[in-house]
PDB file of N, CA and C in Angstrom:
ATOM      1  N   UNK A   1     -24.952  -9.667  17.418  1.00  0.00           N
ATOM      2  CA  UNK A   1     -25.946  -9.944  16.416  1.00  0.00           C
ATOM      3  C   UNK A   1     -26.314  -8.629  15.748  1.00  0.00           C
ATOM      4  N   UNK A   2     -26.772  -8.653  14.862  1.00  0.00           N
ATOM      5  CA  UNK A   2     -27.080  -7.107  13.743  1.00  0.00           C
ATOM      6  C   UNK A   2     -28.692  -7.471  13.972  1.00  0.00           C
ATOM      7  N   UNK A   3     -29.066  -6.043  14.249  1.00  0.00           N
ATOM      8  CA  UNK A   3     -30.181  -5.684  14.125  1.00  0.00           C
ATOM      9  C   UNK A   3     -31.060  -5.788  13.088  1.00  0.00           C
ATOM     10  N   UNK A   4     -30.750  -6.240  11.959  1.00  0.00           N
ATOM     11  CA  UNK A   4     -30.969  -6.603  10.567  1.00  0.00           C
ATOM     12  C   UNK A   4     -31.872  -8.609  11.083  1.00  0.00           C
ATOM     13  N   UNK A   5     -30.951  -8.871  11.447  1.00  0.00           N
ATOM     14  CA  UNK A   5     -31.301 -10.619  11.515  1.00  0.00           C
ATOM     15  C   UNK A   5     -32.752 -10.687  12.882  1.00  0.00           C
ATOM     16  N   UNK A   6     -32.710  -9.577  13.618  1.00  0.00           N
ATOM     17  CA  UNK A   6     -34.177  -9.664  14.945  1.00  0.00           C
ATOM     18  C   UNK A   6     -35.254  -9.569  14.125  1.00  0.00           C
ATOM     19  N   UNK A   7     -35.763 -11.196  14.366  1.00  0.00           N
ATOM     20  CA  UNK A   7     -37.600 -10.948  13.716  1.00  0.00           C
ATOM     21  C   UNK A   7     -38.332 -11.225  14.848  1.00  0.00           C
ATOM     22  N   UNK A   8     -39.598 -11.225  15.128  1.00  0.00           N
ATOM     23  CA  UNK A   8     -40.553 -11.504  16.148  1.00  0.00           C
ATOM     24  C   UNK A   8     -40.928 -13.416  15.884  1.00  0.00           C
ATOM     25  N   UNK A   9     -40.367 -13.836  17.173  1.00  0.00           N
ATOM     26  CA  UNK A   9     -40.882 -15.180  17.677  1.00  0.00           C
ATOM     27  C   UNK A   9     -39.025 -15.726  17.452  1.00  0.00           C
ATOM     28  N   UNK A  10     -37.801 -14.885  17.131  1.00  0.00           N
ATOM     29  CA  UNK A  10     -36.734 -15.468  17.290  1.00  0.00           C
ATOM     30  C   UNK A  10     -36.381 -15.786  18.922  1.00  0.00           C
ATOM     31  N   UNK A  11     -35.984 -17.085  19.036  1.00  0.00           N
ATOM     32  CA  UNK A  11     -35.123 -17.526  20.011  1.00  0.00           C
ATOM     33  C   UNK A  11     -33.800 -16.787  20.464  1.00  0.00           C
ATOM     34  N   UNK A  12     -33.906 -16.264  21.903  1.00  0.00           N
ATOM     35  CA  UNK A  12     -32.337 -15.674  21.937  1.00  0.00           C
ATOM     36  C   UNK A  12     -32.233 -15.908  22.992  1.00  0.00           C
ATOM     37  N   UNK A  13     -31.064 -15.352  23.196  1.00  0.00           N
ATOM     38  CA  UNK A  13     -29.885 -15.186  24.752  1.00  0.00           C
ATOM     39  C   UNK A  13     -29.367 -14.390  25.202  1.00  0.00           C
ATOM     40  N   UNK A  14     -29.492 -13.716  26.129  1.00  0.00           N
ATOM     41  CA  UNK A  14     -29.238 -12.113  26.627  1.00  0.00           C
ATOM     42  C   UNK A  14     -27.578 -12.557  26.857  1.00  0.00           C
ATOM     43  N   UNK A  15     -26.751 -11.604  26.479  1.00  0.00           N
ATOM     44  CA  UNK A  15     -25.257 -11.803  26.833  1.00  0.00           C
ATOM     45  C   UNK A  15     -25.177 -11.639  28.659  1.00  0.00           C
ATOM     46  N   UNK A  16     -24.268 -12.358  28.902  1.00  0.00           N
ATOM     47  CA  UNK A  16     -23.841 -13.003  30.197  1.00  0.00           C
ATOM     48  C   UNK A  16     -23.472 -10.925  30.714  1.00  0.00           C
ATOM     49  N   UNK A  17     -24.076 -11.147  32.103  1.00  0.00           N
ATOM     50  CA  UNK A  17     -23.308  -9.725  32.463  1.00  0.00           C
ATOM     51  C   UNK A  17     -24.232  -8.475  32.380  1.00  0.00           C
ATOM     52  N   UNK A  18     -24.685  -9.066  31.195  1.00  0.00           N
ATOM     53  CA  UNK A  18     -26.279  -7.403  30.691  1.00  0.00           C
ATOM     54  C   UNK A  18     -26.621  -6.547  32.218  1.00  0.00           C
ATOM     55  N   UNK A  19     -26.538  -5.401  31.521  1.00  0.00           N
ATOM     56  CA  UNK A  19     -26.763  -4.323  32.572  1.00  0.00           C
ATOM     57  C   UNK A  19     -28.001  -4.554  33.490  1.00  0.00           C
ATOM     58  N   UNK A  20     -28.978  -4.997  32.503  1.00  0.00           N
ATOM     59  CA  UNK A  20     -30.511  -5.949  33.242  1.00  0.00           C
ATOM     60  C   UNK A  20     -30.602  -6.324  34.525  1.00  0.00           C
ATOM     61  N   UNK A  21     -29.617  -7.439  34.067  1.00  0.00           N
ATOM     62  CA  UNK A  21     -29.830  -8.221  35.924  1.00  0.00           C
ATOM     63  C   UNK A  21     -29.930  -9.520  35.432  1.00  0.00           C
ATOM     64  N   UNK A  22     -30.457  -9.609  33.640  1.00  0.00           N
ATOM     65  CA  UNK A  22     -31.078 -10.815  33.014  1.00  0.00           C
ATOM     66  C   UNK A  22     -29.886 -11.272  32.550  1.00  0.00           C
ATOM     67  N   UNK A  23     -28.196 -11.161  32.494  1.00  0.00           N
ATOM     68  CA  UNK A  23     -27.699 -11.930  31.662  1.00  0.00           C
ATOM     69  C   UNK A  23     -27.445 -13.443  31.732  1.00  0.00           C
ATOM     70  N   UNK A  24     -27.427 -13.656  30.474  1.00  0.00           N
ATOM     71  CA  UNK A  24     -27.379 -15.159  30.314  1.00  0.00           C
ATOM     72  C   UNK A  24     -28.742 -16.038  30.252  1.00  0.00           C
ATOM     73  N   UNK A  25     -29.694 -15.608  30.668  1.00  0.00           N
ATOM     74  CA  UNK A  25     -31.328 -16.149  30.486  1.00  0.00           C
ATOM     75  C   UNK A  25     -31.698 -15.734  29.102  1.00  0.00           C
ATOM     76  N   UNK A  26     -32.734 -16.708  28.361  1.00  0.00           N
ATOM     77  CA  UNK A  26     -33.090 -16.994  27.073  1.00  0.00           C
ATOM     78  C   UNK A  26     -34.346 -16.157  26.987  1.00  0.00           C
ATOM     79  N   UNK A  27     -35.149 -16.129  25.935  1.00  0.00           N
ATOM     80  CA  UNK A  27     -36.670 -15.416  25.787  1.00  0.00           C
ATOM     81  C   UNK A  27     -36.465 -15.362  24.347  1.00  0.00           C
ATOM     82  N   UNK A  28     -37.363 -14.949  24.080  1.00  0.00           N
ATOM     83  CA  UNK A  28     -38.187 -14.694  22.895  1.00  0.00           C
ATOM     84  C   UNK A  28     -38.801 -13.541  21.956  1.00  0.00           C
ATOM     85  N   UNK A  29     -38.004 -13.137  20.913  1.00  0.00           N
ATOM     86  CA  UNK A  29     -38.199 -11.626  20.349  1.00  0.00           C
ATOM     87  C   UNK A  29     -39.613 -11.522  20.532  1.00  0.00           C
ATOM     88  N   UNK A  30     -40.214 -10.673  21.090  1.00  0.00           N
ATOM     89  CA  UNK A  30     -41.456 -10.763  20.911  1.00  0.00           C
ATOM     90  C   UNK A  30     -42.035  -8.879  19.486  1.00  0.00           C
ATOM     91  N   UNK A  31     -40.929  -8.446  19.471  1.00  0.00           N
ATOM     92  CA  UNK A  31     -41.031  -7.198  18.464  1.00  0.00           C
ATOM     93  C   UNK A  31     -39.731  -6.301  18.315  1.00  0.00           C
ATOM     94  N   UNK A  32     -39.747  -5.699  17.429  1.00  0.00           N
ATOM     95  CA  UNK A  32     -38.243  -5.178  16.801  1.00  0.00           C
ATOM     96  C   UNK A  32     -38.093  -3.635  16.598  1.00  0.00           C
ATOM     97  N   UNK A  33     -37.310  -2.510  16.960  1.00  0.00           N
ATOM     98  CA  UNK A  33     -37.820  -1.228  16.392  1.00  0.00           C
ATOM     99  C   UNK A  33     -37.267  -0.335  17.370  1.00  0.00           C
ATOM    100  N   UNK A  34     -37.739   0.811  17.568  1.00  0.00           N
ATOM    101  CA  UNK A  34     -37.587   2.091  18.687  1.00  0.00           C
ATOM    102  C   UNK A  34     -38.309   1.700  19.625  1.00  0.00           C
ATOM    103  N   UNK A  35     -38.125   1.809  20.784  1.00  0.00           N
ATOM    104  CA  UNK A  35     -39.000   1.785  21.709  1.00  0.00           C
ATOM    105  C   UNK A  35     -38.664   3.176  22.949  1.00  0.00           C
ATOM    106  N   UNK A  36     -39.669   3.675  23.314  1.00  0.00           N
ATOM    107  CA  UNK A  36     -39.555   4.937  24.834  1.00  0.00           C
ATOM    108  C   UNK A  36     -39.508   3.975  25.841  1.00  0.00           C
ATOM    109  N   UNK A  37     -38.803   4.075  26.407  1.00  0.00           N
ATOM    110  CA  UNK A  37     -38.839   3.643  27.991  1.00  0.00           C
ATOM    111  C   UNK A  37     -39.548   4.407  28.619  1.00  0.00           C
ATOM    112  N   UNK A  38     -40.143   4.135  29.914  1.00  0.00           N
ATOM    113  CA  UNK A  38     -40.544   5.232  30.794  1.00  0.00           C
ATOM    114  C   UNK A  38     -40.217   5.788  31.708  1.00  0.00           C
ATOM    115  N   UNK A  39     -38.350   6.310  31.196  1.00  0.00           N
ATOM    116  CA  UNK A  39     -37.500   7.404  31.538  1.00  0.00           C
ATOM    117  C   UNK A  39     -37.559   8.349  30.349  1.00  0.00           C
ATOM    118  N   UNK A  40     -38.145   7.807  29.419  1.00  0.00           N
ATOM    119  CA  UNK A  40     -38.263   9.067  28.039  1.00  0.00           C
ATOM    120  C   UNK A  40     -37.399   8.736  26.915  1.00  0.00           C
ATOM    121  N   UNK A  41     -36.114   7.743  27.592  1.00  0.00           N
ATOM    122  CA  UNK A  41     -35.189   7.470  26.517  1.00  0.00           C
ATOM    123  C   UNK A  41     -35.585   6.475  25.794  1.00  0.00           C
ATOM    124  N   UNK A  42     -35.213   6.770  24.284  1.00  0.00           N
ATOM    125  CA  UNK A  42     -35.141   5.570  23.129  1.00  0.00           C
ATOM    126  C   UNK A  42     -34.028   4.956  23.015  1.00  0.00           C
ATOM    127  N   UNK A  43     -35.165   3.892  22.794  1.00  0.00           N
ATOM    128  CA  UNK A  43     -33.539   2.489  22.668  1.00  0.00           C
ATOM    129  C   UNK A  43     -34.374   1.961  21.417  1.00  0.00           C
ATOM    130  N   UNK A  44     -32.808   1.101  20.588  1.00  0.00           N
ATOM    131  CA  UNK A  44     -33.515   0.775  19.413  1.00  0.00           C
ATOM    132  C   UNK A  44     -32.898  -0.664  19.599  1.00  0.00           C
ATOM    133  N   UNK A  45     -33.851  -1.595  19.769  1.00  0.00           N
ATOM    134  CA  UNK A  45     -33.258  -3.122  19.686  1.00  0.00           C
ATOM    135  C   UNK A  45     -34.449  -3.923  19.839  1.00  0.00           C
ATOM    136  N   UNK A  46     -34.872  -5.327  20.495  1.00  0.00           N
ATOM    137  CA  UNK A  46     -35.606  -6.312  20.493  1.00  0.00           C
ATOM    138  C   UNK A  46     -36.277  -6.075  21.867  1.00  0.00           C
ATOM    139  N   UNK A  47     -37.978  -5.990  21.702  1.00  0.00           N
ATOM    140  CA  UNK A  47     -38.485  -6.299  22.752  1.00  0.00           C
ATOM    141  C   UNK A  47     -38.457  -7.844  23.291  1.00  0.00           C
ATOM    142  N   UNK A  48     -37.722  -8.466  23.896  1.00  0.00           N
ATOM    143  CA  UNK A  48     -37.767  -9.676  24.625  1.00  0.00           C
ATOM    144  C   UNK A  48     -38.344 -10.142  25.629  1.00  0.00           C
ATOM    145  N   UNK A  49     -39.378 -11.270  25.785  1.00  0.00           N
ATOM    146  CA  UNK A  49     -39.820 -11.861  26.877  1.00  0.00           C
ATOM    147  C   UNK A  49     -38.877 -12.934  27.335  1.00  0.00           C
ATOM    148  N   UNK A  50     -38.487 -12.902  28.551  1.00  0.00           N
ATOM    149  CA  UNK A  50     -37.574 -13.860  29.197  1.00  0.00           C
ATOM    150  C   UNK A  50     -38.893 -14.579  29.863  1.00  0.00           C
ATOM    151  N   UNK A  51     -39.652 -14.778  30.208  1.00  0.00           N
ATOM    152  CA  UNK A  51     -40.918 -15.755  31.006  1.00  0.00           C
ATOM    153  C   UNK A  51     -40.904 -15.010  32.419  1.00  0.00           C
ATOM    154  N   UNK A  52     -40.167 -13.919  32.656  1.00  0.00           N
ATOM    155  CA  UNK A  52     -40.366 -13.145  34.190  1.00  0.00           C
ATOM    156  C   UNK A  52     -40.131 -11.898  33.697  1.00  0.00           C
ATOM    157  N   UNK A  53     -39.841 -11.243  32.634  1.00  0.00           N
ATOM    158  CA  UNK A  53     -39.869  -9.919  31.924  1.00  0.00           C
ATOM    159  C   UNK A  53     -40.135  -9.411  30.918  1.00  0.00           C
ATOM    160  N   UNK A  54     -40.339  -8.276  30.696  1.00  0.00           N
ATOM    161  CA  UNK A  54     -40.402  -7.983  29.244  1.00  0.00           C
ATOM    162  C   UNK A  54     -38.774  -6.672  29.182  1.00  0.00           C
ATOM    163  N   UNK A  55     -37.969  -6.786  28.573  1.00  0.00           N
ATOM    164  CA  UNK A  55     -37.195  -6.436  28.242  1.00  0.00           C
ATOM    165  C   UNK A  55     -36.982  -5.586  27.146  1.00  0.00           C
ATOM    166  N   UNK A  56     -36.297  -4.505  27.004  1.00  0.00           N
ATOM    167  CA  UNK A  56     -35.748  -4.198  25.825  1.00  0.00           C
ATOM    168  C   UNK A  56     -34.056  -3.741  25.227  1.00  0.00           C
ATOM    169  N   UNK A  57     -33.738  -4.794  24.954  1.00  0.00           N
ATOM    170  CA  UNK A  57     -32.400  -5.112  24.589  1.00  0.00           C
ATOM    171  C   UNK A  57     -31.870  -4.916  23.550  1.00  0.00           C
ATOM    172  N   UNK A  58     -30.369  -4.187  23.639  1.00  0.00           N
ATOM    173  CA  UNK A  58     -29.883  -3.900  21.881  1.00  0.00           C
ATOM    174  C   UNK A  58     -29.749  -5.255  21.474  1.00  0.00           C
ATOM    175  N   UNK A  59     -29.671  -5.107  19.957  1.00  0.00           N
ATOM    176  CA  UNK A  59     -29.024  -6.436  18.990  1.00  0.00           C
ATOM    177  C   UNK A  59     -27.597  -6.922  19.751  1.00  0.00           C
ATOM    178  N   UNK A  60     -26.311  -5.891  20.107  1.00  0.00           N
ATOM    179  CA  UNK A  60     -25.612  -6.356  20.291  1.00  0.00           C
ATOM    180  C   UNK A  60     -25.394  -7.279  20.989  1.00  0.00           C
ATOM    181  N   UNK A  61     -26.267  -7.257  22.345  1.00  0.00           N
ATOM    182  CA  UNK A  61     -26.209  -7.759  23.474  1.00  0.00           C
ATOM    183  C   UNK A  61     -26.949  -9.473  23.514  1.00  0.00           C
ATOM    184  N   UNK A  62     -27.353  -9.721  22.352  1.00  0.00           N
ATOM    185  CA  UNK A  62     -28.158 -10.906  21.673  1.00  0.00           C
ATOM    186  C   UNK A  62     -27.449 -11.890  20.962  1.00  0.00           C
ATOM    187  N   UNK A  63     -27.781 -12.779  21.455  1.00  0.00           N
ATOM    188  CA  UNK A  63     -27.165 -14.129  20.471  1.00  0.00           C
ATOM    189  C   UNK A  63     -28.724 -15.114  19.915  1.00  0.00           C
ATOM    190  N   UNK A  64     -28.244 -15.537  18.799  1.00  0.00           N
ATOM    191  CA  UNK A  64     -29.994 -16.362  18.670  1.00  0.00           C
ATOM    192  C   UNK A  64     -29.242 -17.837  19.037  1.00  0.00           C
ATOM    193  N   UNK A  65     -30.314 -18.609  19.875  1.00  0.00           N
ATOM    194  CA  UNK A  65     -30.384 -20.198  20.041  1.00  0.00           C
ATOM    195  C   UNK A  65     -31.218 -20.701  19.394  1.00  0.00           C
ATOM    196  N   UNK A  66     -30.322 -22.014  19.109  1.00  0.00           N
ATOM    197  CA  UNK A  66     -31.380 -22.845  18.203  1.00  0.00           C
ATOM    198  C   UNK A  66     -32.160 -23.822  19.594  1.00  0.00           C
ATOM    199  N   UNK A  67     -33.776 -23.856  19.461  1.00  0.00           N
ATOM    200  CA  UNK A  67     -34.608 -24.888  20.269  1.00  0.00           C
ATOM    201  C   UNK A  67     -34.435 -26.036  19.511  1.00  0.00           C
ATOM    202  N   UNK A  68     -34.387 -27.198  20.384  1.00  0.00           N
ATOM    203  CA  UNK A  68     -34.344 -28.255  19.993  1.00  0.00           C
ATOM    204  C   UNK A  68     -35.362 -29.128  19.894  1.00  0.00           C
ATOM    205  N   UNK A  69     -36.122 -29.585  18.788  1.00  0.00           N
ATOM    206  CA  UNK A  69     -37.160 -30.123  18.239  1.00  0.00           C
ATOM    207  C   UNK A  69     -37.785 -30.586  19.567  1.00  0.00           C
ATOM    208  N   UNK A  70     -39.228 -30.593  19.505  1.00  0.00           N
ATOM    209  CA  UNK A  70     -40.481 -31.164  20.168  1.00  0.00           C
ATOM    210  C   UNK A  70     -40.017 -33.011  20.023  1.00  0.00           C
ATOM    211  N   UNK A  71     -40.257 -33.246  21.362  1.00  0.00           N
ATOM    212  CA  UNK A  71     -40.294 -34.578  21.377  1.00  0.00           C
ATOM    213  C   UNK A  71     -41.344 -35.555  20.596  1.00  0.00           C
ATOM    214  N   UNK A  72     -41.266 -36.776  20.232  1.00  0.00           N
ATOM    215  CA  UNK A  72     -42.092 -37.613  19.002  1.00  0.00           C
ATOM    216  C   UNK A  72     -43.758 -37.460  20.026  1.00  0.00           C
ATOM    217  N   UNK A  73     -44.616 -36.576  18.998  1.00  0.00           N
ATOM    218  CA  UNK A  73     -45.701 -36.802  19.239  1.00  0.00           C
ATOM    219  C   UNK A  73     -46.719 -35.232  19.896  1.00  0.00           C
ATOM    220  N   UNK A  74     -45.432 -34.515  20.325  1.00  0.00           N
ATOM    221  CA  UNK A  74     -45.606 -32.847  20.498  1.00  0.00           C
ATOM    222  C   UNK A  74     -45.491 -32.081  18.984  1.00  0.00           C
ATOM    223  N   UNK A  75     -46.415 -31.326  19.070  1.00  0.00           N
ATOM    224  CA  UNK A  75     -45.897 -30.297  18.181  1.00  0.00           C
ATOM    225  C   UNK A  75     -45.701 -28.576  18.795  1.00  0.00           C
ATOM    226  N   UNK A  76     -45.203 -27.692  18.134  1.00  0.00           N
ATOM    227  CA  UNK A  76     -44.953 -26.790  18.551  1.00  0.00           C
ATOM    228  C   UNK A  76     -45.522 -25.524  17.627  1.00  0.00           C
ATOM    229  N   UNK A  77     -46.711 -24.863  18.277  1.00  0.00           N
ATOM    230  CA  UNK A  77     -47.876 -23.810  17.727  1.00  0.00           C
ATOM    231  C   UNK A  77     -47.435 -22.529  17.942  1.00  0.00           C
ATOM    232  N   UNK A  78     -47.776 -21.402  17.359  1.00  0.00           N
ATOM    233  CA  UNK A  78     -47.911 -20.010  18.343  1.00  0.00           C
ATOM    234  C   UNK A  78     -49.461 -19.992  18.593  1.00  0.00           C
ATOM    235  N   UNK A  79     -49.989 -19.327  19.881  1.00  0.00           N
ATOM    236  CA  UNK A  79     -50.885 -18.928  20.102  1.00  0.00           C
ATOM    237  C   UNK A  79     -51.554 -17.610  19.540  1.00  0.00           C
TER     238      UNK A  79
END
């Protein structure tokens, strides 16, 4: 995926394998940009919440999923 297409609240998929520990589990761009780790190094890709992490992952390593519509009578908000 190009770093160009990561917006905040996109649906994704960590590639199968990721150095993480997380590959193949889904989450949610939650922000886009440089980020410091707290080893000092910059990484430039998608802060991602998987629902047990917060992550920060290159574009490459990203695929976006499409969610499949709210069942009749749910709707679907951000908080």
């Amino acid at each position: 995926m190009k770093f160009e297409d990561l917006t905040p609240g996109l649906p994704v998929r960590i590639a199968d394998g990721h150095k993480s520990g997380f590959g193949g589990r889904g989450g949610i761009v939650l922000d886009v940009g440089t980020f410091q780790l707290i080893s000092g190094e910059l990484r430039i890709g998608a802060l991602v919440s998987t629902g047990e992490a917060k992550l920060v992952i290159e574009a490459a390593d990203l695929e976006i999923v499409g969610l499949d519509p709210p069942d009749p009578g749910w709707e679907e908000f951000n908080i």
